[in-house]
PDB file of N, CA and C in Angstrom:
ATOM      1  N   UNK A   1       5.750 -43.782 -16.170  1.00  0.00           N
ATOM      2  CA  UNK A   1       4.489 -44.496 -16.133  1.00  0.00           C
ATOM      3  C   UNK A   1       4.103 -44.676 -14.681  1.00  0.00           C
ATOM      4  N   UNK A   2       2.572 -44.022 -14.180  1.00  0.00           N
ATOM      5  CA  UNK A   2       2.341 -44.554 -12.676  1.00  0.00           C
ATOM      6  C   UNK A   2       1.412 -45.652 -13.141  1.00  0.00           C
ATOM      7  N   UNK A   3       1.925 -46.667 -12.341  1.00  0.00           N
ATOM      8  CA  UNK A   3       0.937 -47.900 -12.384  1.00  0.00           C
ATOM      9  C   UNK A   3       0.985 -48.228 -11.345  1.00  0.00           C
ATOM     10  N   UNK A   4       0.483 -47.729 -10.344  1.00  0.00           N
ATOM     11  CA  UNK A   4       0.200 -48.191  -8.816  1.00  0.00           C
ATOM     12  C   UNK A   4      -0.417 -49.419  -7.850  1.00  0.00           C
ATOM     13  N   UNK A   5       0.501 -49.746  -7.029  1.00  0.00           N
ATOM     14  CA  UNK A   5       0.068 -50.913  -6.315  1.00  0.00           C
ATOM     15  C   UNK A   5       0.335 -50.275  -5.206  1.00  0.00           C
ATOM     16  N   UNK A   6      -0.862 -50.391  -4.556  1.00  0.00           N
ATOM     17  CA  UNK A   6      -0.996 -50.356  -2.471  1.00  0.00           C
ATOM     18  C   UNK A   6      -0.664 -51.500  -1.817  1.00  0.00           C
ATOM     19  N   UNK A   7       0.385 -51.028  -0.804  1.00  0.00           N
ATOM     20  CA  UNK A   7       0.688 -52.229  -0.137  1.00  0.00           C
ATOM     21  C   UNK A   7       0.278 -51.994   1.351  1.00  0.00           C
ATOM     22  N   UNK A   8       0.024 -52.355   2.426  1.00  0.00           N
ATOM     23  CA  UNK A   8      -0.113 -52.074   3.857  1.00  0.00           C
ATOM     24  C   UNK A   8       0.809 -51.541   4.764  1.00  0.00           C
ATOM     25  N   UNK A   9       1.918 -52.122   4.177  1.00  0.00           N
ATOM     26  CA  UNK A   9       3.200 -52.070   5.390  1.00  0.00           C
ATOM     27  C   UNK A   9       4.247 -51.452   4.318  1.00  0.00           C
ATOM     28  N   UNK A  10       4.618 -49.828   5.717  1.00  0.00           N
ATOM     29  CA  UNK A  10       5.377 -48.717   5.189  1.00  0.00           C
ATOM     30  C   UNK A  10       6.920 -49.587   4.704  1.00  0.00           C
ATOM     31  N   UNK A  11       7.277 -50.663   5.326  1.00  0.00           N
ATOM     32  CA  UNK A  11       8.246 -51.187   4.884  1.00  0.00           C
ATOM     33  C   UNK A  11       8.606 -51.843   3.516  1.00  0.00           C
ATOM     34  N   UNK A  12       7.483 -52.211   2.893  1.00  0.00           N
ATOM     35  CA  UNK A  12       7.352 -52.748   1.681  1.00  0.00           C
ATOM     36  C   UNK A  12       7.010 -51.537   0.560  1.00  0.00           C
ATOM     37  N   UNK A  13       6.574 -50.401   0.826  1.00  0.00           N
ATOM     38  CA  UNK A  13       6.383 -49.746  -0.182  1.00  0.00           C
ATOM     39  C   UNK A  13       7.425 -48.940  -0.758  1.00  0.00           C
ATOM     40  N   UNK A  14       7.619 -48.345  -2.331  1.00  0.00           N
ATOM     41  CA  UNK A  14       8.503 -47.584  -2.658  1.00  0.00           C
ATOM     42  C   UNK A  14       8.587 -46.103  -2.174  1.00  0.00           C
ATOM     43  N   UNK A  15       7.133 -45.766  -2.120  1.00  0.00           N
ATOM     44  CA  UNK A  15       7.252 -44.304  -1.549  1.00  0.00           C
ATOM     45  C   UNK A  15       5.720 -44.377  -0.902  1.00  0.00           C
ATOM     46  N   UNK A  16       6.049 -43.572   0.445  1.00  0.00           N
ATOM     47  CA  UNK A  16       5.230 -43.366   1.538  1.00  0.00           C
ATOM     48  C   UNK A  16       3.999 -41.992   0.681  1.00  0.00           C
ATOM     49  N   UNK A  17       2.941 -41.760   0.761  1.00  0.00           N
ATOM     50  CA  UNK A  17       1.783 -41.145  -0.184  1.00  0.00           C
ATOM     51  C   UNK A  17       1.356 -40.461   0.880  1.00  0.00           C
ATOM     52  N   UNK A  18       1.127 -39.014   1.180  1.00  0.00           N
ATOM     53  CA  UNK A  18      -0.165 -38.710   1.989  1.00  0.00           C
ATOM     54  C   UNK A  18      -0.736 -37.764   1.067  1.00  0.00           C
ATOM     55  N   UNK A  19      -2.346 -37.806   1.141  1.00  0.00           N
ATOM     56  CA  UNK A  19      -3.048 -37.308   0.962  1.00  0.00           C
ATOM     57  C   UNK A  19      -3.531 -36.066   1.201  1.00  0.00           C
ATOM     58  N   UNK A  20      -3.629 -34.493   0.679  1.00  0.00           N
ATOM     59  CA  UNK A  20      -4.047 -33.180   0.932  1.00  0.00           C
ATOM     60  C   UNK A  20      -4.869 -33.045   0.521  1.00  0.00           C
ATOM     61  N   UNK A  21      -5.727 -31.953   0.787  1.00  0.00           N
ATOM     62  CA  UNK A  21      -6.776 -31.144   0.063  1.00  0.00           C
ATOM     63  C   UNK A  21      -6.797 -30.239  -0.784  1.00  0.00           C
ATOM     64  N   UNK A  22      -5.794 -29.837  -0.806  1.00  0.00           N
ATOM     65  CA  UNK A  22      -5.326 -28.327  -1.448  1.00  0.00           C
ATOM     66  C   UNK A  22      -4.223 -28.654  -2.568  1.00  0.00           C
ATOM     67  N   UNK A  23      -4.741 -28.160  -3.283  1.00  0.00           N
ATOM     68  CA  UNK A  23      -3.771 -28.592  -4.880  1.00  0.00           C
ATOM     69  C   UNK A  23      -2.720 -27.274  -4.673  1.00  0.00           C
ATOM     70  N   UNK A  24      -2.493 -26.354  -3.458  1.00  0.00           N
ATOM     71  CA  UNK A  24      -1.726 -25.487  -3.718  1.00  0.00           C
ATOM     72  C   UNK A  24      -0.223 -26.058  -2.772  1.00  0.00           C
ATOM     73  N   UNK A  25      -0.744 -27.046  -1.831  1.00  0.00           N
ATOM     74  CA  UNK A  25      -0.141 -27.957  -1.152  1.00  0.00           C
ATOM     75  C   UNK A  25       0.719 -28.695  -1.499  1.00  0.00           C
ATOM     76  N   UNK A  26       0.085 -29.337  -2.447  1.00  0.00           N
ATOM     77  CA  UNK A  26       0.349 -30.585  -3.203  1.00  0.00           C
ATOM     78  C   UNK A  26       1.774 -30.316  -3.862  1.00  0.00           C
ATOM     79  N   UNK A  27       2.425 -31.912  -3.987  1.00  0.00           N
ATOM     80  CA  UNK A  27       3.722 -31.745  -5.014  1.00  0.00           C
ATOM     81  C   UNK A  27       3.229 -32.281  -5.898  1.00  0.00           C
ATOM     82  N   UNK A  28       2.300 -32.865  -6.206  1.00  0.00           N
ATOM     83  CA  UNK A  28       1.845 -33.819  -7.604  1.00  0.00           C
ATOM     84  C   UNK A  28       0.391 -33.716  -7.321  1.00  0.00           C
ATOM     85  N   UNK A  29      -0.209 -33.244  -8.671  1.00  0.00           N
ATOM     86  CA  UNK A  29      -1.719 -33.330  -8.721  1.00  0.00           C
ATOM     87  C   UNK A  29      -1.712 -34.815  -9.030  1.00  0.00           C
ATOM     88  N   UNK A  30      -3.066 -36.002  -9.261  1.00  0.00           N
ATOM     89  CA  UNK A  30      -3.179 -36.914  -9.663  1.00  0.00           C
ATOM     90  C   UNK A  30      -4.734 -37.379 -10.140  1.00  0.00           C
ATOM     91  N   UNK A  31      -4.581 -37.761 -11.160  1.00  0.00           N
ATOM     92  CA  UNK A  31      -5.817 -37.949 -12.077  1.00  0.00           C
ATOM     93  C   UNK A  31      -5.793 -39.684 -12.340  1.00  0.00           C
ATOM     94  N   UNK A  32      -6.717 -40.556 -11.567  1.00  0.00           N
ATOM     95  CA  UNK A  32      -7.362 -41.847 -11.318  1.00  0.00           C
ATOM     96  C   UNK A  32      -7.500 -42.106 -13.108  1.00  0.00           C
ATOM     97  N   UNK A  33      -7.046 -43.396 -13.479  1.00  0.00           N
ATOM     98  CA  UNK A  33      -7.754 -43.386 -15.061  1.00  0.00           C
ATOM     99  C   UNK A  33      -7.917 -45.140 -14.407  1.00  0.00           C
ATOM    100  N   UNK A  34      -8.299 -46.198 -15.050  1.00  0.00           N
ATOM    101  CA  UNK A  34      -8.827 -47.257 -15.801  1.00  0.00           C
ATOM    102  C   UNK A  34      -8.209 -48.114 -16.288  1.00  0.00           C
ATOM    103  N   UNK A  35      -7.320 -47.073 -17.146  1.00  0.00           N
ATOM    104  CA  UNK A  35      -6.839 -48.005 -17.964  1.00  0.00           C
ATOM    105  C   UNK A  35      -5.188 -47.671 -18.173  1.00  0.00           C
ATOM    106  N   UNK A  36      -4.741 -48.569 -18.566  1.00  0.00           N
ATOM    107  CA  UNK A  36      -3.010 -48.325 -18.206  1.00  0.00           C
ATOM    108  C   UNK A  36      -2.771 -47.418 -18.926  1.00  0.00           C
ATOM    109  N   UNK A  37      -3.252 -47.204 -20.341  1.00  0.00           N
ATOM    110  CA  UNK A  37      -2.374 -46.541 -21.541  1.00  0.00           C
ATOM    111  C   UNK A  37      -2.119 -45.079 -21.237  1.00  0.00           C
ATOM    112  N   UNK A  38      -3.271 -44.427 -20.669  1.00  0.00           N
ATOM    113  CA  UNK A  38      -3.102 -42.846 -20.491  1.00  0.00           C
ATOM    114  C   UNK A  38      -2.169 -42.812 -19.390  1.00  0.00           C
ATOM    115  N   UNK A  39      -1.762 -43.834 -18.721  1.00  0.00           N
ATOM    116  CA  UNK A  39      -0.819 -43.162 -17.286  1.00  0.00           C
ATOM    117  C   UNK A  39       0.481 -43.624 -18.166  1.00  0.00           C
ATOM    118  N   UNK A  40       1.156 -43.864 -19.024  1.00  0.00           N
ATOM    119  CA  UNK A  40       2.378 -44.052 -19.739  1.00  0.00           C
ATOM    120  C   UNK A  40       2.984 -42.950 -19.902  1.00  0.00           C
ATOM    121  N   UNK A  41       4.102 -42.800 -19.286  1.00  0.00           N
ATOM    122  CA  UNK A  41       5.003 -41.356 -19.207  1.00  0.00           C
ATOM    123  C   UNK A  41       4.178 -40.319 -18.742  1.00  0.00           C
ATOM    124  N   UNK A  42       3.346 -40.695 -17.510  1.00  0.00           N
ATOM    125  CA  UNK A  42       2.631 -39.484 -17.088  1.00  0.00           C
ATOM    126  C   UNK A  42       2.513 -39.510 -15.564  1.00  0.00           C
ATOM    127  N   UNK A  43       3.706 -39.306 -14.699  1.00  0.00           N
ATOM    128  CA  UNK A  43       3.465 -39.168 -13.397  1.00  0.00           C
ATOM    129  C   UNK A  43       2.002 -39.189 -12.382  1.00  0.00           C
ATOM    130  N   UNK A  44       1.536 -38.044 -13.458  1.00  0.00           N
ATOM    131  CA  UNK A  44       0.386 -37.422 -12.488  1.00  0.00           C
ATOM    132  C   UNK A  44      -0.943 -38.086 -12.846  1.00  0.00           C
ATOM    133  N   UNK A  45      -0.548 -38.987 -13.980  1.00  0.00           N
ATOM    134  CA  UNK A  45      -2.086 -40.226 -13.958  1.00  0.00           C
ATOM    135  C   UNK A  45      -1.610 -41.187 -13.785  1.00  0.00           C
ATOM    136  N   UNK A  46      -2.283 -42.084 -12.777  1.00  0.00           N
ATOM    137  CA  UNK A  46      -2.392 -42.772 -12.270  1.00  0.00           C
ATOM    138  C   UNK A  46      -3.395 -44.404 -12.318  1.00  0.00           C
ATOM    139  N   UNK A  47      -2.464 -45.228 -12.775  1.00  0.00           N
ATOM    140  CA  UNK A  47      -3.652 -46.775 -12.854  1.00  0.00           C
ATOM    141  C   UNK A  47      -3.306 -47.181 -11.358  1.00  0.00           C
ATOM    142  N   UNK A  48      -4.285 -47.797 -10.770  1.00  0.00           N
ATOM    143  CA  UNK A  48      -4.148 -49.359  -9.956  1.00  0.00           C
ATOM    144  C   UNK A  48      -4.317 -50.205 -10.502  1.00  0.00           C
ATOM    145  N   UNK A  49      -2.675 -51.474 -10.107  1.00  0.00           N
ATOM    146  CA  UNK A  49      -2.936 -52.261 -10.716  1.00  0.00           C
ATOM    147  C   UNK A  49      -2.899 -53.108  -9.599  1.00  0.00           C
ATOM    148  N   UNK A  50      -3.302 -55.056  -9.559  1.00  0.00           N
ATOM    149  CA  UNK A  50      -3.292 -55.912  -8.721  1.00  0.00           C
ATOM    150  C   UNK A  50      -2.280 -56.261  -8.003  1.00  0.00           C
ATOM    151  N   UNK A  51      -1.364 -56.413  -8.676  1.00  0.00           N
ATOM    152  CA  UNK A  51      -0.175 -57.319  -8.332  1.00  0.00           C
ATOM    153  C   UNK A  51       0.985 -56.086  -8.470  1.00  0.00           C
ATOM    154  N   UNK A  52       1.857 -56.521  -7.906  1.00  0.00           N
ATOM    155  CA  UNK A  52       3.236 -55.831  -7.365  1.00  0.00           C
ATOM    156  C   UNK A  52       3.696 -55.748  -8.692  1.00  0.00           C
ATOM    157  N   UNK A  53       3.741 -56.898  -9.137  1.00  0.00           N
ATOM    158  CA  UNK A  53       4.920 -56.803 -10.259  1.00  0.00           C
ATOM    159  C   UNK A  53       4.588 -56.414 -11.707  1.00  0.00           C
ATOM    160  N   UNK A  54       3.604 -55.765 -11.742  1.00  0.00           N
ATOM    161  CA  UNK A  54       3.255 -55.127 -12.742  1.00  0.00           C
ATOM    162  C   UNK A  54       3.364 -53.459 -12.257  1.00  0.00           C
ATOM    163  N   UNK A  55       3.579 -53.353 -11.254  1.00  0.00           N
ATOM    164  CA  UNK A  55       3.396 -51.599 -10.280  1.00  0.00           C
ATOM    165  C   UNK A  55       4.664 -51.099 -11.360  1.00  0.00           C
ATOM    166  N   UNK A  56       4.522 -49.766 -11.269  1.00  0.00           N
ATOM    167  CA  UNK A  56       5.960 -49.343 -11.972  1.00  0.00           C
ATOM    168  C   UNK A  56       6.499 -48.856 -10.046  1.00  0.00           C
ATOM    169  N   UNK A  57       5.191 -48.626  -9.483  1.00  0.00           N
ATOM    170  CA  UNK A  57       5.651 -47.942  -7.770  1.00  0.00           C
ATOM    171  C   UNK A  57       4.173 -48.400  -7.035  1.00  0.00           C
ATOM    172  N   UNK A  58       5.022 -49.046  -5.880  1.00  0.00           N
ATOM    173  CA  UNK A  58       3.945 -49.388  -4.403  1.00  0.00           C
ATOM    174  C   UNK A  58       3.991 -48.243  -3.698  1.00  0.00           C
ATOM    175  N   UNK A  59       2.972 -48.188  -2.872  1.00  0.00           N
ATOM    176  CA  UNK A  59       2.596 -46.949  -2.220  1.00  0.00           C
ATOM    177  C   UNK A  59       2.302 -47.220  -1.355  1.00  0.00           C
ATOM    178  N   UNK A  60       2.454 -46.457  -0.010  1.00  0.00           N
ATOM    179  CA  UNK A  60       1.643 -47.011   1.183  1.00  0.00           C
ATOM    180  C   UNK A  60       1.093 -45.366   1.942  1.00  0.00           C
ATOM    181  N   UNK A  61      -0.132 -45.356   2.567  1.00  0.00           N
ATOM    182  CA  UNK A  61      -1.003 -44.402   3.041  1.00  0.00           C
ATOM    183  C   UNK A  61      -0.271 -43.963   4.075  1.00  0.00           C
ATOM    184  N   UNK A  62       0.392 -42.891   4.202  1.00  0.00           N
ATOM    185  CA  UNK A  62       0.518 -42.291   5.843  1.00  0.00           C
ATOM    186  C   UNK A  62      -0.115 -41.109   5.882  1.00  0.00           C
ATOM    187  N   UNK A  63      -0.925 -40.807   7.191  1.00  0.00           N
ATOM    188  CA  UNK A  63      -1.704 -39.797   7.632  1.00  0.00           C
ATOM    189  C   UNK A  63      -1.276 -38.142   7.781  1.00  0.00           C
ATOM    190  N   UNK A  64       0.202 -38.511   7.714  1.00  0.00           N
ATOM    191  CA  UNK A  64       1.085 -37.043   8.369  1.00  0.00           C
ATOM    192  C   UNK A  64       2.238 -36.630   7.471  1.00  0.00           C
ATOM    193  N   UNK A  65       1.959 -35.083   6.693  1.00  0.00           N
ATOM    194  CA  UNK A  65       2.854 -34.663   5.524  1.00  0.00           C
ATOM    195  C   UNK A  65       3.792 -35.083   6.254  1.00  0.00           C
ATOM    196  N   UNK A  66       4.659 -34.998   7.207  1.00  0.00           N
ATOM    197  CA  UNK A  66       5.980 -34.991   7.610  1.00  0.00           C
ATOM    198  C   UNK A  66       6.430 -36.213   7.190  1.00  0.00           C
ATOM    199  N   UNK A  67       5.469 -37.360   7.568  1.00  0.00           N
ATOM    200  CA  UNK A  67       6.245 -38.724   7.474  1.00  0.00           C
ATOM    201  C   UNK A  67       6.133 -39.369   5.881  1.00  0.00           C
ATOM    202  N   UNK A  68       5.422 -38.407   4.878  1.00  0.00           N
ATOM    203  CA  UNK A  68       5.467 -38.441   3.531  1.00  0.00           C
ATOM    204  C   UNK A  68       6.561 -38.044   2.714  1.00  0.00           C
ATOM    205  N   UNK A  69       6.800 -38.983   1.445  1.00  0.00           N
ATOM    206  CA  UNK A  69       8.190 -38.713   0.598  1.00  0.00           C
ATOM    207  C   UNK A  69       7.272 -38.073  -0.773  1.00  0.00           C
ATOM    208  N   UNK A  70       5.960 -37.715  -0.562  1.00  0.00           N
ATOM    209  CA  UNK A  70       5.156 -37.185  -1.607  1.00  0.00           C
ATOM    210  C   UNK A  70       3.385 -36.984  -1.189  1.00  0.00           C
ATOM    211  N   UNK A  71       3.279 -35.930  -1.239  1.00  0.00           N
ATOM    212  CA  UNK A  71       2.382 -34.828  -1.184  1.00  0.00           C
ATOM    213  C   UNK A  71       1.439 -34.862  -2.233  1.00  0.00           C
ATOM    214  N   UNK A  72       0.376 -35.637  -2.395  1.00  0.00           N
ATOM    215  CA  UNK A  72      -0.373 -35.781  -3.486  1.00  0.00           C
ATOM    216  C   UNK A  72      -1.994 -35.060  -3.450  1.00  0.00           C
ATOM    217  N   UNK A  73      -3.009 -34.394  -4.067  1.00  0.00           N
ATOM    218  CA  UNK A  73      -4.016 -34.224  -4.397  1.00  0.00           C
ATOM    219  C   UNK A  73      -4.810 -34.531  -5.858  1.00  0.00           C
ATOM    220  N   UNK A  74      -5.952 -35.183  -5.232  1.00  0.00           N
ATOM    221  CA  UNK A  74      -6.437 -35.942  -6.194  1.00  0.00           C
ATOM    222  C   UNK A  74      -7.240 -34.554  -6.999  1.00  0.00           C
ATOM    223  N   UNK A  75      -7.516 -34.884  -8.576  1.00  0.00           N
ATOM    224  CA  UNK A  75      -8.150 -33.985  -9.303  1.00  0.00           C
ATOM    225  C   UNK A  75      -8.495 -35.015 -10.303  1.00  0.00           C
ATOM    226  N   UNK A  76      -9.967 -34.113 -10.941  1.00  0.00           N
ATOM    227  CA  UNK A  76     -10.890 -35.192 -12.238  1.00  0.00           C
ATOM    228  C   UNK A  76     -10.277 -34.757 -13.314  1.00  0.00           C
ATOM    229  N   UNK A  77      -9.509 -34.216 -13.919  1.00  0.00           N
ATOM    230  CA  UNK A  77      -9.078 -34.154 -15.144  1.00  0.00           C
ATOM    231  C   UNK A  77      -7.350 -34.576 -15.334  1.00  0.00           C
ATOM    232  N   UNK A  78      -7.477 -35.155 -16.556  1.00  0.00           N
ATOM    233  CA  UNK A  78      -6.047 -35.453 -16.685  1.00  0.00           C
ATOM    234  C   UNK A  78      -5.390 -34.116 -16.940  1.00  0.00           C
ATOM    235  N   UNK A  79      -5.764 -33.327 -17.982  1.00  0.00           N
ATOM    236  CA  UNK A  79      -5.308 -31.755 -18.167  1.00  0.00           C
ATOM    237  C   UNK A  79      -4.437 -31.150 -16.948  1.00  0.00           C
ATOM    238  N   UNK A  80      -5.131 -31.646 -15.736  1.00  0.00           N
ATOM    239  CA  UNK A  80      -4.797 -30.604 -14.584  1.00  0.00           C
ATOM    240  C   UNK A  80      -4.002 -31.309 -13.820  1.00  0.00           C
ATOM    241  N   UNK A  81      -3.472 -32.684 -14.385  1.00  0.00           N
ATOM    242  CA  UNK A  81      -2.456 -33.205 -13.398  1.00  0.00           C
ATOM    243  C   UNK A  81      -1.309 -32.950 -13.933  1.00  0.00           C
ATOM    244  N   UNK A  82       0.081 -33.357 -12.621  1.00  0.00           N
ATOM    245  CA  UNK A  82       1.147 -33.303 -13.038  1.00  0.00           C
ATOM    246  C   UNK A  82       2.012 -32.768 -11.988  1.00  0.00           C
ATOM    247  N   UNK A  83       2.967 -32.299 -11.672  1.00  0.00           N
ATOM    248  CA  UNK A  83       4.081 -32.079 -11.142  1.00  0.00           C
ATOM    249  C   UNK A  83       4.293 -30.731 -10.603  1.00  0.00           C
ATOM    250  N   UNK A  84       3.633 -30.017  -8.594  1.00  0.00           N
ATOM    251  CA  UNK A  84       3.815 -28.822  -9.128  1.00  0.00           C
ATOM    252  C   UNK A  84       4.771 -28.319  -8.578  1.00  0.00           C
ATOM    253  N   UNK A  85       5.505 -29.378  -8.033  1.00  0.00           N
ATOM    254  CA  UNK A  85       7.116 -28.850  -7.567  1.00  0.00           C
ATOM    255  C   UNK A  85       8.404 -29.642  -8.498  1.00  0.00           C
ATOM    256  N   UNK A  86       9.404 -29.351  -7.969  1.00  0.00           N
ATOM    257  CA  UNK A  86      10.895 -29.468  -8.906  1.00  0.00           C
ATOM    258  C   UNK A  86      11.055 -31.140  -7.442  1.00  0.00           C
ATOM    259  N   UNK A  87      10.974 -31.990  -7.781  1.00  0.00           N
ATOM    260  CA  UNK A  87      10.593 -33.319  -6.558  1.00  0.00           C
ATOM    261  C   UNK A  87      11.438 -34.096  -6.935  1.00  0.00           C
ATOM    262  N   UNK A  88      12.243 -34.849  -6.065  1.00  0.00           N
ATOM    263  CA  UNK A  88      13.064 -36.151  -6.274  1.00  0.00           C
ATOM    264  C   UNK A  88      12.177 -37.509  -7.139  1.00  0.00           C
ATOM    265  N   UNK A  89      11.341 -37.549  -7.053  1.00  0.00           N
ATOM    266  CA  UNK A  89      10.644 -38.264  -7.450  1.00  0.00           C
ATOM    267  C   UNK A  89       9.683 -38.273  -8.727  1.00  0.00           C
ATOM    268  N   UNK A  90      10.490 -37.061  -9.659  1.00  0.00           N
ATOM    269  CA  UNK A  90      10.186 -36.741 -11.003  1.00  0.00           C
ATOM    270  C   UNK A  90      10.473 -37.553 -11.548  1.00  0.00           C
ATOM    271  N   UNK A  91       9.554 -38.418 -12.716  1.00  0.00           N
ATOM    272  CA  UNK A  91      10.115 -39.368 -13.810  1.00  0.00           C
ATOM    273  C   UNK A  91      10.459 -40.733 -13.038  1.00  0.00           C
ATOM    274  N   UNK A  92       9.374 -41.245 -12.127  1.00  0.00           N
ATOM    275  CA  UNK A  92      10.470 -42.076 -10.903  1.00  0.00           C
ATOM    276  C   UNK A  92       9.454 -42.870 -10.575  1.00  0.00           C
ATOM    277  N   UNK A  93       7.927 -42.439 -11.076  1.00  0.00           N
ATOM    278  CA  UNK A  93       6.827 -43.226 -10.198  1.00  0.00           C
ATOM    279  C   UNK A  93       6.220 -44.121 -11.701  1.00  0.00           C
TER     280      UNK A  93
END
């Protein structure tokens, strides 16, 4: 289940996030939903939620693949998200 909470400080988050352009880049496509139910057992969709303690994983923004523990590109369909490498962080977010 991703149920995501942003936190500010790389120290508090579970895994460091940067952002690509290129879904050929990417280790995880990710598809934005609304509502919690569709991101349940689904890595690559994604809720924000308020509070920490509902997060299944905090995240925090870094600018530079290197200093990232995950390689993400955003996409509009749930169909097209998901996992496109073999990642430590399968089944984990």
């Amino acid at each position: 289940m991703a149920l995501v909470h942003e936190v500010s400080a790389r120290g508090a988050a579970n895994v460091l996030v940067c952002e690509v352009n290129s879904r050929a880049v990417a280790d995880l496509l990710v598809c934005r939903v609304n509502s919690r139910g569709p991101a349940d057992q689904n890595d690559g969709i994604w809720c924000w939620v308020g509070s920490r303690g509902a997060a299944s994983s905090t995240i925090n923004w870094v600018g530079s693949r290197g200093a990232a523990d995950l390689l993400i590109c955003f996409v509009n369909s749930r169909g097209a998200s998901g996992w496109q490498t073999d990642h430590p962080l399968r089944g984990r977010l």
